[in-house]
C-alpha atoms as a PDB file:
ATOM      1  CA  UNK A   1      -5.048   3.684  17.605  1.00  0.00           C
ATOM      2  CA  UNK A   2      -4.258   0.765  14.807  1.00  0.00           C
ATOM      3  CA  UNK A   3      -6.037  -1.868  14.276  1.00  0.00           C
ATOM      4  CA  UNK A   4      -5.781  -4.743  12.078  1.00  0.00           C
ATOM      5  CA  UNK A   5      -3.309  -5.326   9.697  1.00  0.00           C
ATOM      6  CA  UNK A   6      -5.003  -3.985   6.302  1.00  0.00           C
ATOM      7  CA  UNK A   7      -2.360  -5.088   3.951  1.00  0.00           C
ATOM      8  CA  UNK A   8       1.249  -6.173   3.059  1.00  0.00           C
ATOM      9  CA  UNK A   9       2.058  -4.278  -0.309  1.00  0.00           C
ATOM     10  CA  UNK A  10       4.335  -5.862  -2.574  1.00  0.00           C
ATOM     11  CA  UNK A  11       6.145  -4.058  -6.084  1.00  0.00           C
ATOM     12  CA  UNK A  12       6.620  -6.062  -9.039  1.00  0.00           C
ATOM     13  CA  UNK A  13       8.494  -5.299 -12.070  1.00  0.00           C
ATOM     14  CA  UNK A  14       5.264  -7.457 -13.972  1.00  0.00           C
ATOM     15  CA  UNK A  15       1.781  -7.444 -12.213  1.00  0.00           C
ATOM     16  CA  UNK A  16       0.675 -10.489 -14.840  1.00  0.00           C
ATOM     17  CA  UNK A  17       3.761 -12.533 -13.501  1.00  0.00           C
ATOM     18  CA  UNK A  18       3.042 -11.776  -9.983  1.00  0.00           C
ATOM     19  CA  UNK A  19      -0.695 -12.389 -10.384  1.00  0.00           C
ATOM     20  CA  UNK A  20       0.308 -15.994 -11.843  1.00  0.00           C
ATOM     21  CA  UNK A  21       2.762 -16.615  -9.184  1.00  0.00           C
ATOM     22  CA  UNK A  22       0.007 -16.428  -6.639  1.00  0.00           C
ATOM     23  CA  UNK A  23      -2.739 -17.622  -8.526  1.00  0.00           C
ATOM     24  CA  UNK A  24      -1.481 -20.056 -10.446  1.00  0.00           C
ATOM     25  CA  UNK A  25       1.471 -21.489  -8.388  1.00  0.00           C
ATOM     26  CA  UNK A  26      -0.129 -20.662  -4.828  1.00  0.00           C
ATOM     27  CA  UNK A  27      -3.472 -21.441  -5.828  1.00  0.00           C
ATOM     28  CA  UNK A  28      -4.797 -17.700  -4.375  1.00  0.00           C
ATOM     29  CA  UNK A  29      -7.759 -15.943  -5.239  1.00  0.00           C
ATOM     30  CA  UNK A  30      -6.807 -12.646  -6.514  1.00  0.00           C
ATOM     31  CA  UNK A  31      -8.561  -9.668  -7.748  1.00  0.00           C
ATOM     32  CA  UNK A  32      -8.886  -8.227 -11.422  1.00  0.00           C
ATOM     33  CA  UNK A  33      -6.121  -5.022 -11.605  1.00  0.00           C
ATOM     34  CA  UNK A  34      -7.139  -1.689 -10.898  1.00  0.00           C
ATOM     35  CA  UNK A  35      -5.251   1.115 -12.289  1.00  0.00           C
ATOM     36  CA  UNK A  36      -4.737   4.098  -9.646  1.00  0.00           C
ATOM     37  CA  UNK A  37      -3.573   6.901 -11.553  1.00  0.00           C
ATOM     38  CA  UNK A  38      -3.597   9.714  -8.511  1.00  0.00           C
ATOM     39  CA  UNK A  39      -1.069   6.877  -6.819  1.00  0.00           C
ATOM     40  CA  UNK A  40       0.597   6.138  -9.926  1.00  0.00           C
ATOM     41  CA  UNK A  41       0.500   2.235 -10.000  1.00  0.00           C
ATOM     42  CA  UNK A  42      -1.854  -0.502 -11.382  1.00  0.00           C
ATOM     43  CA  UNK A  43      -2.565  -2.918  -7.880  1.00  0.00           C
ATOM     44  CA  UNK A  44      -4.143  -6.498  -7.248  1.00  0.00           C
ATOM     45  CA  UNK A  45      -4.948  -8.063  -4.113  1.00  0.00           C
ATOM     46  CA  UNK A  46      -4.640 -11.358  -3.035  1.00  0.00           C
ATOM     47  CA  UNK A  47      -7.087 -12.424  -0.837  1.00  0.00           C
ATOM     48  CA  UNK A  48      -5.713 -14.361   2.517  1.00  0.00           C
ATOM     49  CA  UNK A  49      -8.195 -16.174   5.365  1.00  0.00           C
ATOM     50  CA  UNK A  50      -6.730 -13.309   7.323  1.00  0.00           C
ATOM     51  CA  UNK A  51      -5.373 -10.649   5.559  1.00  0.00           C
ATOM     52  CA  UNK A  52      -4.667  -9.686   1.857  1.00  0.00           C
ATOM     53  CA  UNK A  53      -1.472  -8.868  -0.301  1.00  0.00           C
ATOM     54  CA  UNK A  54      -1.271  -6.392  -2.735  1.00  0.00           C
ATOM     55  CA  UNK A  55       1.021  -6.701  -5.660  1.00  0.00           C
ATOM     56  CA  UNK A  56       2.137  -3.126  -7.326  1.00  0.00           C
ATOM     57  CA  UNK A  57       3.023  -2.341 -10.699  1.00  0.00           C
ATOM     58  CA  UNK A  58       4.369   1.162 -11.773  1.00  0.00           C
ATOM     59  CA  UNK A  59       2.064   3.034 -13.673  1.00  0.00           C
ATOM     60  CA  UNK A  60       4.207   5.000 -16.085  1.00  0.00           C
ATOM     61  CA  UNK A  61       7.536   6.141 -15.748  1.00  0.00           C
ATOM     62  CA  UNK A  62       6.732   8.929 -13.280  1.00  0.00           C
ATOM     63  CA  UNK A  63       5.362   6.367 -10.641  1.00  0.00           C
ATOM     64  CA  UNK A  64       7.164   6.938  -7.122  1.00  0.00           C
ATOM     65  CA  UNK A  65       7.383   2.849  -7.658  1.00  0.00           C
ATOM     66  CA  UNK A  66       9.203   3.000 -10.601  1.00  0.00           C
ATOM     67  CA  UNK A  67      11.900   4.138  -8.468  1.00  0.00           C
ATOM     68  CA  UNK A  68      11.554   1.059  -6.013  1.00  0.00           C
ATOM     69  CA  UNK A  69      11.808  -1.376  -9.107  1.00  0.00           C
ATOM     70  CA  UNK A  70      15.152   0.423 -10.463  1.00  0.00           C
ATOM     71  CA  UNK A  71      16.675   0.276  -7.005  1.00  0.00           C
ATOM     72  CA  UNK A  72      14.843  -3.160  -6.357  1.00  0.00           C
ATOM     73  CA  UNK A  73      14.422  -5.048  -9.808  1.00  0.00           C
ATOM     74  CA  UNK A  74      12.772  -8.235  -8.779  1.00  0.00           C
ATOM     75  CA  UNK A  75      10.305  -6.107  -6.409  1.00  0.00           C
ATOM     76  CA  UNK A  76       9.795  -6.445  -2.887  1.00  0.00           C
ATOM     77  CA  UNK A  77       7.989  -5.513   0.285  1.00  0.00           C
ATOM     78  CA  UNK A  78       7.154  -1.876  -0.222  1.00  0.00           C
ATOM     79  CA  UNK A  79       4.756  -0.950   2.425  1.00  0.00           C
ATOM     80  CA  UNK A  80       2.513  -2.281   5.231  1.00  0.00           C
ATOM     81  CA  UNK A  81      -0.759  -0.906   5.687  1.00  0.00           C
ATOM     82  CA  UNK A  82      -3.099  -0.820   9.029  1.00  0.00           C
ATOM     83  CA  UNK A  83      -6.542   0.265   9.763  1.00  0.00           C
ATOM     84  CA  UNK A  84      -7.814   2.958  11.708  1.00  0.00           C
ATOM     85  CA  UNK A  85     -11.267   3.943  12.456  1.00  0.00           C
ATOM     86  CA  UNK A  86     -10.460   7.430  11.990  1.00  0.00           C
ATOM     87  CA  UNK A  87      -7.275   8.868   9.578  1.00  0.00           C
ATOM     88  CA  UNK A  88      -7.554  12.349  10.797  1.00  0.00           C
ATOM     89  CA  UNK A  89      -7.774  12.269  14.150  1.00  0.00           C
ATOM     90  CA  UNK A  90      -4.755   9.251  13.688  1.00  0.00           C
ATOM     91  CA  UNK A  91      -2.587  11.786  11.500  1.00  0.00           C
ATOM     92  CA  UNK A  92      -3.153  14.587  14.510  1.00  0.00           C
ATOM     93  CA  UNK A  93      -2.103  12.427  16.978  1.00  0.00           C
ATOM     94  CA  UNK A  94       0.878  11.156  15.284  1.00  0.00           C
ATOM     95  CA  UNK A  95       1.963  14.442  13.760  1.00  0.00           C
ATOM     96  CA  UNK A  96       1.677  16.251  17.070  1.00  0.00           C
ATOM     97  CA  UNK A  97       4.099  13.587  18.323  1.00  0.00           C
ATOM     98  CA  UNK A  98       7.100  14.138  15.319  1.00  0.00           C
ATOM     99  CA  UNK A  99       6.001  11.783  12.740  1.00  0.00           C
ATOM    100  CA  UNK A 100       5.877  12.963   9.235  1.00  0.00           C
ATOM    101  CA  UNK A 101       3.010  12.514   6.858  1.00  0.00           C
ATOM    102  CA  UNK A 102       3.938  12.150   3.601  1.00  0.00           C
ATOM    103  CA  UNK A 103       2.445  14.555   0.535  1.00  0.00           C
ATOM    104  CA  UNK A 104       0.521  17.560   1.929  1.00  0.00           C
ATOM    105  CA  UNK A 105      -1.118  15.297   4.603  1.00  0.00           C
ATOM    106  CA  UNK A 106      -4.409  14.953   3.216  1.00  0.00           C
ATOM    107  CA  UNK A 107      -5.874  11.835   2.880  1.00  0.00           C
ATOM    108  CA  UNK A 108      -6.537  10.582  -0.389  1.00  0.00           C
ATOM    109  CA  UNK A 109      -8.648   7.958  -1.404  1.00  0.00           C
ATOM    110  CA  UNK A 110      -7.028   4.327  -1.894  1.00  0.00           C
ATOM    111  CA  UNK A 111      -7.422   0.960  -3.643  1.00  0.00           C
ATOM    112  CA  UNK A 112     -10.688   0.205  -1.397  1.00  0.00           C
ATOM    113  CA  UNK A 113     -12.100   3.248  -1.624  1.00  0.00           C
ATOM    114  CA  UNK A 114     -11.361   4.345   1.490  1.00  0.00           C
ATOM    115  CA  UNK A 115      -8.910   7.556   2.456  1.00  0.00           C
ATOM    116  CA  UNK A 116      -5.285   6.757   3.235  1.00  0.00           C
ATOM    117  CA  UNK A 117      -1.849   8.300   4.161  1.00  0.00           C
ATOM    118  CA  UNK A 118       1.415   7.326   4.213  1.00  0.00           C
ATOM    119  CA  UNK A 119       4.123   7.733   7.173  1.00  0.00           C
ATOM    120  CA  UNK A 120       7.416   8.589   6.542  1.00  0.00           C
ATOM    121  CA  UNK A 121       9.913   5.421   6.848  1.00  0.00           C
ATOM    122  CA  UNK A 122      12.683   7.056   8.664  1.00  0.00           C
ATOM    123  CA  UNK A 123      10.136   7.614  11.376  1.00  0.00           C
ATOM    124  CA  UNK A 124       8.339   3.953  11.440  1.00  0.00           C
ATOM    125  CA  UNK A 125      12.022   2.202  11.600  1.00  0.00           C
ATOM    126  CA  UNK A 126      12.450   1.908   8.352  1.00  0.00           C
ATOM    127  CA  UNK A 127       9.167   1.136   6.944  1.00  0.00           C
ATOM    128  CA  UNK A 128       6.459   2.826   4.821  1.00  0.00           C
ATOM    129  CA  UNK A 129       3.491   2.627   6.527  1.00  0.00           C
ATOM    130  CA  UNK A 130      -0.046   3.327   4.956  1.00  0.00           C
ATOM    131  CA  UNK A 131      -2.728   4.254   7.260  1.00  0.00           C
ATOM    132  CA  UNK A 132      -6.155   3.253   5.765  1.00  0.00           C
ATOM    133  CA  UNK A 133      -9.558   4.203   7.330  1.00  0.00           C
ATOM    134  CA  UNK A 134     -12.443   1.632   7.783  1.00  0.00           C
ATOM    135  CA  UNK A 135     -16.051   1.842   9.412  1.00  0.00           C
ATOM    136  CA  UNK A 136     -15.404   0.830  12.988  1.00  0.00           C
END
């Protein structure tokens, strides 16, 4: 059902520091920022040979990552994200087996434009997991 390994998300306190980190001290290529108000952050990605990160920044005080920076202030790994060629018929199938969508389970549409849901991380070992469709 997944397939490649979309994205490692990472939450900063300071999206400008992060960028320079990687793009300055790493020497990555990384994208301009793009604010995503329905997700409440502002996100980058940092392009890898064979996958990307993406550095998060809270987008207003009401951001569910403004919690993660409070409880985490230097930031850290927040999610991983994998593709799937199809996000409802991949939410059906993992629903129907106990795993909890977060929200309403609807996909929404993410950072590439594509739709997206989240699995809860008390049922994914302790991780939050982004599902992401792509064209197969």
């Amino acid at each position: 059902m997944i397939g490649r390994l979309n994205h490692v998300a990472i939450a900063v306190p300071n999206l400008e520091a992060g960028v320079s980190r990687y793009r300055e001290t790493l020497g990555a290529q990384v994208s301009q920022p793009q604010a995503l108000p329905e997700h409440g952050v502002t996100v980058v990605f940092v392009e890898l040979p064979n996958t990307k990160i993406e550095l998060l920044e809270p987008l207003g005080q009401a951001s569910p990552i403004a919690k993660f920076i409070e409880r985490n202030p230097d930031g850290g790994i927040h999610h991983i994200c994998y593709e799937v060629t199809d996000i409802l018929a991949a939410r059906d199938v993992l629903a129907s087996t106990g795993l909890r969508v977060l929200g309403d389970g609807e996909p929404k549409i993410g950072a590439h434009g594509n739709p997206v849901l989240f699995l809860h991380p008390k049922d994914m070992n302790g991780a939050l997991v982004e599902l992401e469709q792509v064209a197969a």
